[in-house]
Each structure stands twice: as structure tokens, then as C-alpha cells.
C-alpha atoms as a PDB file:
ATOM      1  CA  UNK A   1      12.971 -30.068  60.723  1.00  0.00           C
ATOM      2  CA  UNK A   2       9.647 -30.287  62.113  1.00  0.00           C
ATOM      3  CA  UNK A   3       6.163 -28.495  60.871  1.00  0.00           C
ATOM      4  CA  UNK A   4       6.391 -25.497  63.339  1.00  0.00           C
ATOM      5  CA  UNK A   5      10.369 -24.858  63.850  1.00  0.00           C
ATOM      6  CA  UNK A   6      11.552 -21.733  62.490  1.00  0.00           C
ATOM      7  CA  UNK A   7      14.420 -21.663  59.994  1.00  0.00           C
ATOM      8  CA  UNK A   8      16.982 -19.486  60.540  1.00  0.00           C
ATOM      9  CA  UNK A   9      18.235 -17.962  56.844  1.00  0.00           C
ATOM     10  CA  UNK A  10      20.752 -15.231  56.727  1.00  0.00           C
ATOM     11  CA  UNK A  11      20.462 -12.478  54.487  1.00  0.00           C
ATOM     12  CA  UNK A  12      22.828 -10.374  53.477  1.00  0.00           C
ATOM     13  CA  UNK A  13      22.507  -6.664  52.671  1.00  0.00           C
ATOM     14  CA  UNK A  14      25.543  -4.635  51.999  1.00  0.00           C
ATOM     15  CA  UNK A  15      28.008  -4.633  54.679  1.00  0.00           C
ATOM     16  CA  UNK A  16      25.509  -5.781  57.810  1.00  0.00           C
ATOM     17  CA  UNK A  17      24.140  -9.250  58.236  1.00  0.00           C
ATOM     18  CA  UNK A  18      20.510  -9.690  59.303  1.00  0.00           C
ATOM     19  CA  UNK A  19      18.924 -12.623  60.654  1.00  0.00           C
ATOM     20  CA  UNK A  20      15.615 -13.402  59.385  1.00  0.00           C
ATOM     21  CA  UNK A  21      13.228 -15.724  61.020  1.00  0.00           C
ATOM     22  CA  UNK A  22      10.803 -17.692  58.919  1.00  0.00           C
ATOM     23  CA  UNK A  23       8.713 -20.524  58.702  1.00  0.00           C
ATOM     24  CA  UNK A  24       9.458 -23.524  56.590  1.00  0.00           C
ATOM     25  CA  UNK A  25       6.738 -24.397  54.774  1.00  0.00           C
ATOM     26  CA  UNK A  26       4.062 -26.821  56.359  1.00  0.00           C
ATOM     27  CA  UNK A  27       3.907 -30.064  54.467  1.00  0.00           C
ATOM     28  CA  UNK A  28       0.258 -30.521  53.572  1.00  0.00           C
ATOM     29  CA  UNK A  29      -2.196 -33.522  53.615  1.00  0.00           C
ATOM     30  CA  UNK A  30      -2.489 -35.115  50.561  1.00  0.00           C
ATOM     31  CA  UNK A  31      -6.201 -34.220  50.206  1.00  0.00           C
ATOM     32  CA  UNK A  32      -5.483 -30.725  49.612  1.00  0.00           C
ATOM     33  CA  UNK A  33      -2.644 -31.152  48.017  1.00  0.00           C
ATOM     34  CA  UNK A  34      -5.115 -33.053  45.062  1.00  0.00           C
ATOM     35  CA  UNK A  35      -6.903 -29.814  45.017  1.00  0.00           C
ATOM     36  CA  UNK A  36      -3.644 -27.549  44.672  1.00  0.00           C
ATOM     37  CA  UNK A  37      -2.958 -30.195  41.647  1.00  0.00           C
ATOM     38  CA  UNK A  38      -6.738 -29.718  40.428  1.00  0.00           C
ATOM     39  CA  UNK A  39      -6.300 -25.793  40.574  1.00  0.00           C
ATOM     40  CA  UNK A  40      -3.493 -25.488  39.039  1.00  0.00           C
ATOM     41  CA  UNK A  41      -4.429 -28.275  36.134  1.00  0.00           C
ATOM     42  CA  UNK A  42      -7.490 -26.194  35.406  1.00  0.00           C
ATOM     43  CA  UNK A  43      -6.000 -23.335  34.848  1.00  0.00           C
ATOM     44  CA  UNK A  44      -3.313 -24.824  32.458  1.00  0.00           C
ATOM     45  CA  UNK A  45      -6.597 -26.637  30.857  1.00  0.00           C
ATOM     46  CA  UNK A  46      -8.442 -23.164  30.559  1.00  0.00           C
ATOM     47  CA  UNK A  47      -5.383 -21.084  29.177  1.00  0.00           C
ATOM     48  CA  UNK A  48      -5.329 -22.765  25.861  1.00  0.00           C
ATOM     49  CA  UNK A  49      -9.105 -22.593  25.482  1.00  0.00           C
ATOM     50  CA  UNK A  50      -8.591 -18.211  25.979  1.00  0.00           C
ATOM     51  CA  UNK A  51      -5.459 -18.428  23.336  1.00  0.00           C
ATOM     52  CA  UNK A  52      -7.328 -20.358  20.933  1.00  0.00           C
ATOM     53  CA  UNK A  53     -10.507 -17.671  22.101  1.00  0.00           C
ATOM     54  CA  UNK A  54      -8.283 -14.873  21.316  1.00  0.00           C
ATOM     55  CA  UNK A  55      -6.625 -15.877  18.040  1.00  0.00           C
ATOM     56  CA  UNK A  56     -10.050 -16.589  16.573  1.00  0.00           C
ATOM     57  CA  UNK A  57     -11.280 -12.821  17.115  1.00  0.00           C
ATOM     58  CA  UNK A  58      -8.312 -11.499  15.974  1.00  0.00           C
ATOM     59  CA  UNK A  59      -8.959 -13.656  12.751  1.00  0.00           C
ATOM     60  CA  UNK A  60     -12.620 -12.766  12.754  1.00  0.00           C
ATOM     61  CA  UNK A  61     -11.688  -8.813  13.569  1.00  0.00           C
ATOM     62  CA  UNK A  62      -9.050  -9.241  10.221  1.00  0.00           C
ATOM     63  CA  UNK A  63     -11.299 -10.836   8.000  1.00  0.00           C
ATOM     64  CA  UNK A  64     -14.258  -8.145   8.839  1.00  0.00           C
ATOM     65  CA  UNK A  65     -11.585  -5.392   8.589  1.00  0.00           C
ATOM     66  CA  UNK A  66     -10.574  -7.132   4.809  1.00  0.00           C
ATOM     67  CA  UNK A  67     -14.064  -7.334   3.666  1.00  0.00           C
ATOM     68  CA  UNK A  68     -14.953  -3.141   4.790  1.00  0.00           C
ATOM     69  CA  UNK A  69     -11.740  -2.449   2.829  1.00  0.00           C
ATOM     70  CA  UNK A  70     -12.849  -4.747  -0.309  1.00  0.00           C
ATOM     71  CA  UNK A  71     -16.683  -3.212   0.124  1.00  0.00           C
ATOM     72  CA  UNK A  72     -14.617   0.263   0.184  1.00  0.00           C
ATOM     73  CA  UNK A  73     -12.949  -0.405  -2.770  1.00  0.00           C
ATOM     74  CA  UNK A  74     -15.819  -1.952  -5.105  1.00  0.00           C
ATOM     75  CA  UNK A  75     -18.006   1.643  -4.201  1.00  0.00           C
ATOM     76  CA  UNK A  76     -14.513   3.146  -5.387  1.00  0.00           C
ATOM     77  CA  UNK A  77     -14.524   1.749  -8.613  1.00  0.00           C
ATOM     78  CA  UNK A  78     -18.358   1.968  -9.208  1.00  0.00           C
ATOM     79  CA  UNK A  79     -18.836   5.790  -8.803  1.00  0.00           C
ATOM     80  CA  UNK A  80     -15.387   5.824 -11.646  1.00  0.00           C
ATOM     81  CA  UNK A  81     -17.336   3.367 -13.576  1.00  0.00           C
ATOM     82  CA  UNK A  82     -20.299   5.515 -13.168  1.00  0.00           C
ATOM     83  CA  UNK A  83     -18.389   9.168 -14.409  1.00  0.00           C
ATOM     84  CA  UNK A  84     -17.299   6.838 -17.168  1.00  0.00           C
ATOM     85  CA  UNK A  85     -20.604   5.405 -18.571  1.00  0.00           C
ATOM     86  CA  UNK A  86     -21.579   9.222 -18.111  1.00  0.00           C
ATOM     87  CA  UNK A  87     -19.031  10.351 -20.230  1.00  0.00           C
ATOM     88  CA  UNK A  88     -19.291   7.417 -22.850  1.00  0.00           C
ATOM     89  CA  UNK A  89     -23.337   8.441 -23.003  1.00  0.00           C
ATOM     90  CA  UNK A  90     -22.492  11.950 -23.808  1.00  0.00           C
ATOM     91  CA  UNK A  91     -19.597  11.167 -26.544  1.00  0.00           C
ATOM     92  CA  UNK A  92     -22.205   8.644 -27.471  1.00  0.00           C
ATOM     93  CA  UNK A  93     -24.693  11.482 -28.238  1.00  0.00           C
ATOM     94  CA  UNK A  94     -22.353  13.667 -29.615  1.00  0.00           C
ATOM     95  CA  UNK A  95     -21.077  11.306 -32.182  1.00  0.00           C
ATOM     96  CA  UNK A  96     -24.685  10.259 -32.799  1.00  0.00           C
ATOM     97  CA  UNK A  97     -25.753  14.304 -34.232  1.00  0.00           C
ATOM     98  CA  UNK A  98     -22.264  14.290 -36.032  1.00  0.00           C
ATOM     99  CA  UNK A  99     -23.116  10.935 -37.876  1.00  0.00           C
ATOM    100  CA  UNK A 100     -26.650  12.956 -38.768  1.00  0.00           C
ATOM    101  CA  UNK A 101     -25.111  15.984 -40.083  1.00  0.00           C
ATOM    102  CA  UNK A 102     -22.430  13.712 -42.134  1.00  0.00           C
ATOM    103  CA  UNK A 103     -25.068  11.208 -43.906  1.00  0.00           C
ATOM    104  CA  UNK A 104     -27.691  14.311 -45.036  1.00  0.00           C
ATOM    105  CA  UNK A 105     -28.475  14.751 -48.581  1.00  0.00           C
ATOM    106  CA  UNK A 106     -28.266  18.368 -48.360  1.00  0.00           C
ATOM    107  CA  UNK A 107     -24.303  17.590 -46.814  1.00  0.00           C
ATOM    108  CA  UNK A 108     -23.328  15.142 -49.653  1.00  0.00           C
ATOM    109  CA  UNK A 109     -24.882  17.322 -52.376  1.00  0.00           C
ATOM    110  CA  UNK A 110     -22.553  20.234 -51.295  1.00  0.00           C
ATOM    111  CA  UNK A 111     -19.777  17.990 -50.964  1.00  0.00           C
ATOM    112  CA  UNK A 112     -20.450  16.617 -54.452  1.00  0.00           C
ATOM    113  CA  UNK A 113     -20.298  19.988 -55.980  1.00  0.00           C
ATOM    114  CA  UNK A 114     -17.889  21.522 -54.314  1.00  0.00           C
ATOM    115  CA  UNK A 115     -14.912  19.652 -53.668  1.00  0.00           C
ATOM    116  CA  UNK A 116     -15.708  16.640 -56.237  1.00  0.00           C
ATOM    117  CA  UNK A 117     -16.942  19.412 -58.811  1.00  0.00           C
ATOM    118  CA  UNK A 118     -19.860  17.703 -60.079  1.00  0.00           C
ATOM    119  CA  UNK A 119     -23.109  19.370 -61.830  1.00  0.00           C
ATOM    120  CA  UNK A 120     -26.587  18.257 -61.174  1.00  0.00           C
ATOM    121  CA  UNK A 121     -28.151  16.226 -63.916  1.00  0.00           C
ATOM    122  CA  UNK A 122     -30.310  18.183 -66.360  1.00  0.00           C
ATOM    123  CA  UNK A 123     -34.493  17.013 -65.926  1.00  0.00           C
ATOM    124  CA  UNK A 124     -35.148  14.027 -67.551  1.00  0.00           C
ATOM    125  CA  UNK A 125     -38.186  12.512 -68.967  1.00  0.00           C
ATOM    126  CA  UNK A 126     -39.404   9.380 -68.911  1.00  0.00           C
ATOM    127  CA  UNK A 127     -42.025   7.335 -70.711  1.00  0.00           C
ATOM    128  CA  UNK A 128     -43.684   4.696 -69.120  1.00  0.00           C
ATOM    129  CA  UNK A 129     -44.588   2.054 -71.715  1.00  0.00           C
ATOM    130  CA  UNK A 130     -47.563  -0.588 -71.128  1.00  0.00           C
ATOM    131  CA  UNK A 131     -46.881  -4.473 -71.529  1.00  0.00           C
ATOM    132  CA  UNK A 132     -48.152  -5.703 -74.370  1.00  0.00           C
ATOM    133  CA  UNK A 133     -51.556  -7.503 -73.903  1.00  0.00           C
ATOM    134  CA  UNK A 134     -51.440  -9.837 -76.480  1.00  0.00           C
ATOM    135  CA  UNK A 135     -48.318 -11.196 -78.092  1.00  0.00           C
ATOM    136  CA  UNK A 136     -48.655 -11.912 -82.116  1.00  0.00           C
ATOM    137  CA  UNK A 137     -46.834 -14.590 -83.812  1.00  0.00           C
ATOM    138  CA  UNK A 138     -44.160 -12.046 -85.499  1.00  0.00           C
ATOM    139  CA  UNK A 139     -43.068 -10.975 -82.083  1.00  0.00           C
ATOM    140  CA  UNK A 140     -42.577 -14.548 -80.738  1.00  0.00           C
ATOM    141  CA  UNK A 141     -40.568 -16.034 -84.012  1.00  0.00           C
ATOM    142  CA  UNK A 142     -38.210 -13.174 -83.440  1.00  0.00           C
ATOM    143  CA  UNK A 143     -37.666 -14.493 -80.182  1.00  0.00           C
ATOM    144  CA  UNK A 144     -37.236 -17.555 -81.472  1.00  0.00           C
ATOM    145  CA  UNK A 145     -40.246 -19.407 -80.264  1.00  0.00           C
ATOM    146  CA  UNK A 146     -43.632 -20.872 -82.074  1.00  0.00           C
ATOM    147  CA  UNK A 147     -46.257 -19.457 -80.202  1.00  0.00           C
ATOM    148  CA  UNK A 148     -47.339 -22.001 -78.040  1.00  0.00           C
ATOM    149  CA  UNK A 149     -43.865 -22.645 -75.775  1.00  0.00           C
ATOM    150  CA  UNK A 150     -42.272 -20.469 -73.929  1.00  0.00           C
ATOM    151  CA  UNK A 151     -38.284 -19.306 -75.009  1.00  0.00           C
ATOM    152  CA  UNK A 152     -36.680 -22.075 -73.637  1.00  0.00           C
ATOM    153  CA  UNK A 153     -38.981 -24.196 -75.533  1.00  0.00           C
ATOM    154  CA  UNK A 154     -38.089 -22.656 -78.900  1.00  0.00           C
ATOM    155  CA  UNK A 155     -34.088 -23.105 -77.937  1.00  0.00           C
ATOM    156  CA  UNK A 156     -34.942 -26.659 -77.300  1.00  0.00           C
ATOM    157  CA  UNK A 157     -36.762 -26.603 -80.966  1.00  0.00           C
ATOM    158  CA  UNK A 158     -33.177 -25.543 -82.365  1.00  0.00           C
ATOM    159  CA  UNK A 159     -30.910 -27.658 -80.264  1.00  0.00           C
ATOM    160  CA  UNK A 160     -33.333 -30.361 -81.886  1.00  0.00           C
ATOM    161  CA  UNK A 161     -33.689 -29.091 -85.722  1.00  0.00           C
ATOM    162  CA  UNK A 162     -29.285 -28.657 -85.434  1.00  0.00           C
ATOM    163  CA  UNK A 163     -29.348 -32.397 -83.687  1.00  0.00           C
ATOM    164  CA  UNK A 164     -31.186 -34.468 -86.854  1.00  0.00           C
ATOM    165  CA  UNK A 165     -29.680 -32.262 -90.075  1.00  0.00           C
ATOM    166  CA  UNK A 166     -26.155 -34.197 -88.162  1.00  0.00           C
ATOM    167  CA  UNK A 167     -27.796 -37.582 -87.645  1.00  0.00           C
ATOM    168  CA  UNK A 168     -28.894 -37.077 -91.201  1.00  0.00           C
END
């Protein structure tokens, strides 16, 4: 076959035959068939650079979508976490006047007499005596000392008086 011959191909179509002219193909130069080649070799270089392109915004577009969800979520549990503290400051409160009413004196007193039965104490008097200024020898031998020590010094006076009648 030559460049500009036309083929002859038969094609068949339900019962009839037609005849179809066409062209073979030319056979091209090898200059542009370097370019067909360079075409071609771009595109297949390109395509993975879109595929990679498009599987990082899809990863970007999840992890933005998991982070509104997890920013979702954390105001979720702050407004409960809020109603709670609420609550907890209230009980808080209440428990607070109950513990008041529970510890008064007026509250124990009634308690006291009521359900323990007890009677308040009749008045009593007190007298407030004075220290004595100045210490004579008859107090201090009946404490066991000699008036110029203090009591430990007359119980080491003892210890010392039992110590030689033994030696003795």
C-alpha cells in the first residue's frame, strides 16, 4: 500500500453489504511523530500529579470536616458541663443554709431537750480566787519542798535522804 491509495474494507450491516472507502493512515515523519510521543508522555506525566492533587483535598476536606465535628462536639459537652456546675452551685448553696440551720445553738438546744430529754443546768456561781503573792514556808513543806527549790527539787531532797539511810 502506498500513502494515498484507498483501502477498500467491507462492512457488513444486516443482510446488505456496503463498501466503504477509506484512507489508510499516512505514515508520519519521525519528527512529529517525537511530538505525538511528547504529547502523549506529558499527559501520562501530568495525570498522576492531578490524582495525587485530588486525593490530597479530599484528605484535607476530611480532616477539616473531622475537626468542625470534634469543635461541635467539645461546645456540646461544655454548655452540659456548664448546666452542671449550675446545678452543683445551687445544691452547693442549698446544702450550705441546711448545714447553718443544723449547727445553731438554738437547733441543738431543742434537740437536747426534746428528743435526748435533757434539763438546762441550774445558775452556778463561781468564785474567782487570787494567787497567792507570797508563799510561806508551811505551804511549801506540805508540798514537799524547803523554800528555796522548786518541787522537783524537794523530790530530789527525798530520793537523796531514802538513798544514804540504805548506804548507811
Amino acid at each position: 500500500m502506498t500513502m494515498t491509495q484507498p483501502v477498500r474494507r467491507e462492512k457488513n450491516r444486516g443482510n446488505t453489504r456496503h463498501r466503504q472507502l477509506s484512507v489508510a493512515p499516512k505514515e508520519r515523519a519521525p519528527k512529529q511523530r517525537a511530538k505525538q510521543r511528547r504529547r502523549g508522555s506529558t499527559l501520562a506525566q501530568v495525570f498522576p500529579f492531578f490524582v495525587v492533587l485530588a486525593i490530597a483535598l479530599a484528605a484535607v476536606l476530611l480532616i477539616n470536616s473531622a475537626q468542625k465535628a470534634l469543635i461541635a462536639q467539645g461546645s456540646v459537652d461544655l454548655e452540659r458541663l456548664k448546666g452542671e456546675y449550675l446545678s452543683a452551685k445551687e445544691l452547693n448553696e442549698t446544702l450550705k443554709v441546711e448545714r447553718a440551720k443544723l449547727i445553731s445553738p438554738e437547733r441543738i438546744e431543742q434537740v437536747a431537750m426534746g428528743k435526748l430529754k435533757m434539763v438546762k443546768p441550774a445558775k452556778v456561781s463561781y468564785i474567782k480566787l487570787e494567787p497567792a503573792k507570797a508563799a510561806n514556808k508551811d505551804s511549801l513543806a506540805m508540798a514537799g519542798g524547803t523554800g528555796t527549790g522548786s518541787f522537783l527539787g524537794g523530790i530530789w531532797e527525798r530520793m537523796g535522804a531514802l538513798y544514804s539511810d540504805r548506804v548507811r
